[in-house]
N, C-alpha and C. Protein backbone atom coordinates (compact mmCIF):
# COMPACT_ATOMS: atom_id res chain seq x y z
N UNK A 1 -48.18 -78.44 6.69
CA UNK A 1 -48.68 -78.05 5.40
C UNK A 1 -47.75 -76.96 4.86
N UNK A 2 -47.40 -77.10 3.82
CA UNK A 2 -46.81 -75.94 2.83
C UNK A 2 -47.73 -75.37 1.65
N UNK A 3 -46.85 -74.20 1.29
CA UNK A 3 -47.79 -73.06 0.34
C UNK A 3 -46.47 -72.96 -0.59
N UNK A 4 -46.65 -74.12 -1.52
CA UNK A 4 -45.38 -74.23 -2.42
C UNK A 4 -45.39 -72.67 -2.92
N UNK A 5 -46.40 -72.54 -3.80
CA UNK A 5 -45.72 -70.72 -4.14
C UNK A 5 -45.24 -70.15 -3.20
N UNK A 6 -45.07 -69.89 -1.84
CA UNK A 6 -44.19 -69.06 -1.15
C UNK A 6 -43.08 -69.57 -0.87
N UNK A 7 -42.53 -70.42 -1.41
CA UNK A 7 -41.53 -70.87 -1.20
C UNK A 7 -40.29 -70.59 -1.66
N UNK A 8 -38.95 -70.48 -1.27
CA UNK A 8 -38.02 -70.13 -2.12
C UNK A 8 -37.63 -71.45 -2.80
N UNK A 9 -37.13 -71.33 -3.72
CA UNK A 9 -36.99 -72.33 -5.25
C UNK A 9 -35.75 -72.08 -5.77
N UNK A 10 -35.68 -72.69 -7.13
CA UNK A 10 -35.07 -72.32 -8.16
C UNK A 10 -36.01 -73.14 -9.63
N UNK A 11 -35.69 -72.51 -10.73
CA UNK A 11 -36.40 -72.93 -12.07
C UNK A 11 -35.63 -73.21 -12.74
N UNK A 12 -35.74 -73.93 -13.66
CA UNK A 12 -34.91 -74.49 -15.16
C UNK A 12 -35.50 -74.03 -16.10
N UNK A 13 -35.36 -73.36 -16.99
CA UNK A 13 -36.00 -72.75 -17.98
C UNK A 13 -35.59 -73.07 -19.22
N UNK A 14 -35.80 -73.62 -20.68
CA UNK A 14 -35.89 -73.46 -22.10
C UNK A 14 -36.72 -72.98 -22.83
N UNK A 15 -35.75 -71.91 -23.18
CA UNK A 15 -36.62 -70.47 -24.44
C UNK A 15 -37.37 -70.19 -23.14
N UNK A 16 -38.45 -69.88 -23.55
CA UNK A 16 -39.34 -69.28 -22.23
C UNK A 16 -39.62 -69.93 -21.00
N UNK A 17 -39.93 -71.68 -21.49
CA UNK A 17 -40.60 -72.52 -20.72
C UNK A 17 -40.38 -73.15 -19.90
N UNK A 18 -41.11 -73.41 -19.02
CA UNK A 18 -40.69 -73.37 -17.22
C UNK A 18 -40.54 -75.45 -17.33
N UNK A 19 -38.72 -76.04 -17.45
CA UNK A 19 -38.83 -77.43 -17.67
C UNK A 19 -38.63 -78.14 -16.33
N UNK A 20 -38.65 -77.12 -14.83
CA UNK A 20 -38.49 -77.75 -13.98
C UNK A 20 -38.57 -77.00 -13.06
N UNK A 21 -38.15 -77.44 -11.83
CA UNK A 21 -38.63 -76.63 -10.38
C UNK A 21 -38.24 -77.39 -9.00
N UNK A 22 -38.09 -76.34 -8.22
CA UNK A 22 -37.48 -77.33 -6.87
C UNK A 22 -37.95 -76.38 -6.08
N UNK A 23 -38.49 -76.68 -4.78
CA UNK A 23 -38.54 -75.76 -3.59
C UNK A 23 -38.11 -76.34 -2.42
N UNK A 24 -37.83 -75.06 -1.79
CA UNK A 24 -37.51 -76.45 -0.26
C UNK A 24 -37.52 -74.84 0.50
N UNK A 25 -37.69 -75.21 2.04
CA UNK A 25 -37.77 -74.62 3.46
C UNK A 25 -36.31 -75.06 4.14
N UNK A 26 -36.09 -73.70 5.02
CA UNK A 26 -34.68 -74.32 5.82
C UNK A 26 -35.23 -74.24 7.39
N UNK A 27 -34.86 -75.32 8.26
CA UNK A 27 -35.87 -74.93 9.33
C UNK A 27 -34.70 -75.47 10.71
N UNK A 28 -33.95 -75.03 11.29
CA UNK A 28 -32.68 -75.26 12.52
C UNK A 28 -31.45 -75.97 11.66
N UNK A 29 -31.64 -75.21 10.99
CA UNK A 29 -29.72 -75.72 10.11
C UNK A 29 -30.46 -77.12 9.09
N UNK A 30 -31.33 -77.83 8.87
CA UNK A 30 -31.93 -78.59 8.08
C UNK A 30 -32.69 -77.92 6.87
N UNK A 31 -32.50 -78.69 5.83
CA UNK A 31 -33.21 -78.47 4.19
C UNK A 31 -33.92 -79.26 4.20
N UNK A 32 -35.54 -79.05 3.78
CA UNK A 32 -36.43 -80.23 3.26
C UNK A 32 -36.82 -79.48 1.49
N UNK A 33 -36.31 -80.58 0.69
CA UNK A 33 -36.92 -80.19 -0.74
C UNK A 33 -38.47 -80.60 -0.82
N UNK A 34 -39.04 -79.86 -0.83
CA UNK A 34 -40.61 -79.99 -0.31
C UNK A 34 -41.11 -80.17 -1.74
N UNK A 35 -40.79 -79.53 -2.74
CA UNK A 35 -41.15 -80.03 -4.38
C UNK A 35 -39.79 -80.34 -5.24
N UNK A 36 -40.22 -81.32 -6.07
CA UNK A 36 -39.14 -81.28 -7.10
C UNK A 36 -39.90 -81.74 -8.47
N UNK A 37 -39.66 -81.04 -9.31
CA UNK A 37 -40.64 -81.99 -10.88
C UNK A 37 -39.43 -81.11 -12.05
N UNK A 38 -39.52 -82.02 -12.85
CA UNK A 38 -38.86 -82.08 -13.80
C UNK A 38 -39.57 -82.64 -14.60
N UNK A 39 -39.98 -81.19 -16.15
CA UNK A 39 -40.95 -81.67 -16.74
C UNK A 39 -40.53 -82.77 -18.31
N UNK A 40 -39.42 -83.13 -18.51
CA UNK A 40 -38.49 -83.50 -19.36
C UNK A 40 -37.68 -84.48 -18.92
N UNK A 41 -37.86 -85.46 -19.26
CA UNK A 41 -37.24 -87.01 -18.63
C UNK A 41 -35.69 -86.92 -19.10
N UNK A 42 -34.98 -87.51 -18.23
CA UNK A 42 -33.46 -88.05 -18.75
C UNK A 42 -32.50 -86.85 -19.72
N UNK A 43 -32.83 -85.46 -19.25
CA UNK A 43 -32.07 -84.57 -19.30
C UNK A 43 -31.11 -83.97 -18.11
N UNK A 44 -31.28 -84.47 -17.19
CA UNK A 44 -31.14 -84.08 -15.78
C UNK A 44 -31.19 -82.92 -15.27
N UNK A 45 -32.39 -81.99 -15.14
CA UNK A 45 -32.88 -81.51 -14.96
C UNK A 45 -33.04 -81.34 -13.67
N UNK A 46 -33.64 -82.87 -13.39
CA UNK A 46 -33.76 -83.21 -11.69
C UNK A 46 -32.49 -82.73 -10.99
N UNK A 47 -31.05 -83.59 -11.41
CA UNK A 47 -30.33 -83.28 -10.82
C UNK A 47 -29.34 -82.23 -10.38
N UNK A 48 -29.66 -81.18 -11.79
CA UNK A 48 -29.20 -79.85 -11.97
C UNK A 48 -29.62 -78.96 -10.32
N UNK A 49 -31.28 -79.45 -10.33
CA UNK A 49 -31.94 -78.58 -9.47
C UNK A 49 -31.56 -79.01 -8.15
N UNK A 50 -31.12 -80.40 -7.83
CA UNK A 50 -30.53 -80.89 -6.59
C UNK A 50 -29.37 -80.40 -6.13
N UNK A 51 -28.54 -79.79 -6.93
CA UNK A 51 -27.01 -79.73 -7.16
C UNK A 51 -27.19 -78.13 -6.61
N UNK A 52 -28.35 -77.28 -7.25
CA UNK A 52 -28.52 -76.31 -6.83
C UNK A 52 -28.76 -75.49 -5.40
N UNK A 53 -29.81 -76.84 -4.77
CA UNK A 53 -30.47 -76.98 -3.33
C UNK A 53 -29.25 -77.43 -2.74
N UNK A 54 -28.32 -78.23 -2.46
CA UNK A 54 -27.33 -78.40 -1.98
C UNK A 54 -25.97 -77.29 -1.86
N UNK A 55 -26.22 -76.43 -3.25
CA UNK A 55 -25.10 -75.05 -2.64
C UNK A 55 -25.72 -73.91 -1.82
N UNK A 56 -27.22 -74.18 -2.26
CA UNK A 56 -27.71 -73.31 -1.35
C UNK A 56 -27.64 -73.79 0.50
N UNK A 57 -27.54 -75.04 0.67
CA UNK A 57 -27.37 -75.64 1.88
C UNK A 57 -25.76 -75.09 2.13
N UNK A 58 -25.59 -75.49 1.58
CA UNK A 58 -23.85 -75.20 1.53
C UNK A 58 -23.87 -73.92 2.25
N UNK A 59 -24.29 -73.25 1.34
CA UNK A 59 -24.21 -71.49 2.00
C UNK A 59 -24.86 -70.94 2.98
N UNK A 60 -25.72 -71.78 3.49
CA UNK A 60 -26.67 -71.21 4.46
C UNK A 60 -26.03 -72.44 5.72
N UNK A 61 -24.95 -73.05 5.82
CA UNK A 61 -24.22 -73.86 6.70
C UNK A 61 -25.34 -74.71 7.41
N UNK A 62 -26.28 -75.61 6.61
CA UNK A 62 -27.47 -76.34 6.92
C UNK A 62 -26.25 -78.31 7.05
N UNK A 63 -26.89 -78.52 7.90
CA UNK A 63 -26.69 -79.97 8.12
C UNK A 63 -26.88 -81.02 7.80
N UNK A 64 -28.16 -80.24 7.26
CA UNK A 64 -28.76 -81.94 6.26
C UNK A 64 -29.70 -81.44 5.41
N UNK A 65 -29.88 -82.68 3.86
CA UNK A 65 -30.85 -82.07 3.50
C UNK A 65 -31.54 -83.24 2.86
N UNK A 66 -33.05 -83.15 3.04
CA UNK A 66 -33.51 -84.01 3.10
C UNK A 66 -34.82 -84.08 1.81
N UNK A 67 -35.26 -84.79 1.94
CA UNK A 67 -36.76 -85.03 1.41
C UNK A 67 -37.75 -86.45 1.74
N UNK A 68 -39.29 -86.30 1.20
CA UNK A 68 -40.02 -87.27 1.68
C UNK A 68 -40.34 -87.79 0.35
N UNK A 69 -40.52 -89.12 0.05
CA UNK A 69 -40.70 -89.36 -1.30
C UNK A 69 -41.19 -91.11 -1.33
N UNK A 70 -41.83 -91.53 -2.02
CA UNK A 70 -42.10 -93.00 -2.28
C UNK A 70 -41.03 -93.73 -2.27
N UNK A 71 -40.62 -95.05 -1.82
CA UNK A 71 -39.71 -96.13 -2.10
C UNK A 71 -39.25 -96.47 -3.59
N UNK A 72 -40.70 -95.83 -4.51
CA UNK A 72 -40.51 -96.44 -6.03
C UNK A 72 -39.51 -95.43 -6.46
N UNK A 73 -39.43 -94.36 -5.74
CA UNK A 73 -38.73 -93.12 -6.65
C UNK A 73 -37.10 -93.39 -6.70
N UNK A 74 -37.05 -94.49 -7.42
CA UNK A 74 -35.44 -94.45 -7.46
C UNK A 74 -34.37 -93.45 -7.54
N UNK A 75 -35.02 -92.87 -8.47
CA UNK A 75 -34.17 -91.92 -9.16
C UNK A 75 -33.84 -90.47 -7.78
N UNK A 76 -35.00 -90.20 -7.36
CA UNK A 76 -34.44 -88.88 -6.16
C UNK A 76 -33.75 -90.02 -5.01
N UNK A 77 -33.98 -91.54 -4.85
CA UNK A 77 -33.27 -91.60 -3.71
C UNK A 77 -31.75 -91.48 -4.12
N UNK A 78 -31.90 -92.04 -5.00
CA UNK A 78 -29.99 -92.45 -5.52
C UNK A 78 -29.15 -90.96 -5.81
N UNK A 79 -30.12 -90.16 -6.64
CA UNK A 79 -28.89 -88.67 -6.21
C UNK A 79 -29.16 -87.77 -4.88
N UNK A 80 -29.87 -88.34 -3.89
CA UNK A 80 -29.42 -87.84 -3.01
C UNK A 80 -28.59 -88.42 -1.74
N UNK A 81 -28.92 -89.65 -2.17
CA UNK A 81 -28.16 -90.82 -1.22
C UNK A 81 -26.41 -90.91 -1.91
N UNK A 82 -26.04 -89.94 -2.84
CA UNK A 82 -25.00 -89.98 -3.59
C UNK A 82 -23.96 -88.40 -3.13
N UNK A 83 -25.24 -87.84 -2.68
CA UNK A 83 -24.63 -86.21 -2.29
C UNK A 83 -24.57 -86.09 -0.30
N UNK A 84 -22.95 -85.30 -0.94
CA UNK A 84 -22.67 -85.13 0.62
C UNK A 84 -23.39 -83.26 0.80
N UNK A 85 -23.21 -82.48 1.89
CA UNK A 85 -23.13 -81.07 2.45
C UNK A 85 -21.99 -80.79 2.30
């Protein structure tokens, strides 16, 4: 179980408003993105915040990074099945 608010993240923000969000845990050199929402379709938003979680892997010399997600979710498998560490 996770406690998404304690989590470290990052946000996407326009003007004030909160258009997206990512969290993830680092746990023996592994990343799990434990949330991702993007409240604004086909801006990439999503992938901004992936791109983000991945330098943070980068910098924290993590091995993999992962997530759990439905078969339908095309869209998170393909940019992450597209990104190396």
């Amino acid at each position: 179980m996770h406690f998404i608010d304690k989590l470290p993240g990052f946000v996407v923000y326009s003007d004030s408003n909160i258009i997206g969000l990512i969290t993830y845990i680092i746990q023996n050199k592994k990343m799990e993105i434990v949330s991702l929402d993007s409240f604004i379709e086909n801006r990439g938003i999503g992938s901004q915040l992936i791109n983000k979680v991945i330098g943070k892997a980068r910098m924290e010399k993590c091995k993999q990074v992962w997530l759990i997600t439905t078969n339908d979710n095309t869209r998170a498998i393909s940019i992450l099945s597209k990104k190396r560490i």
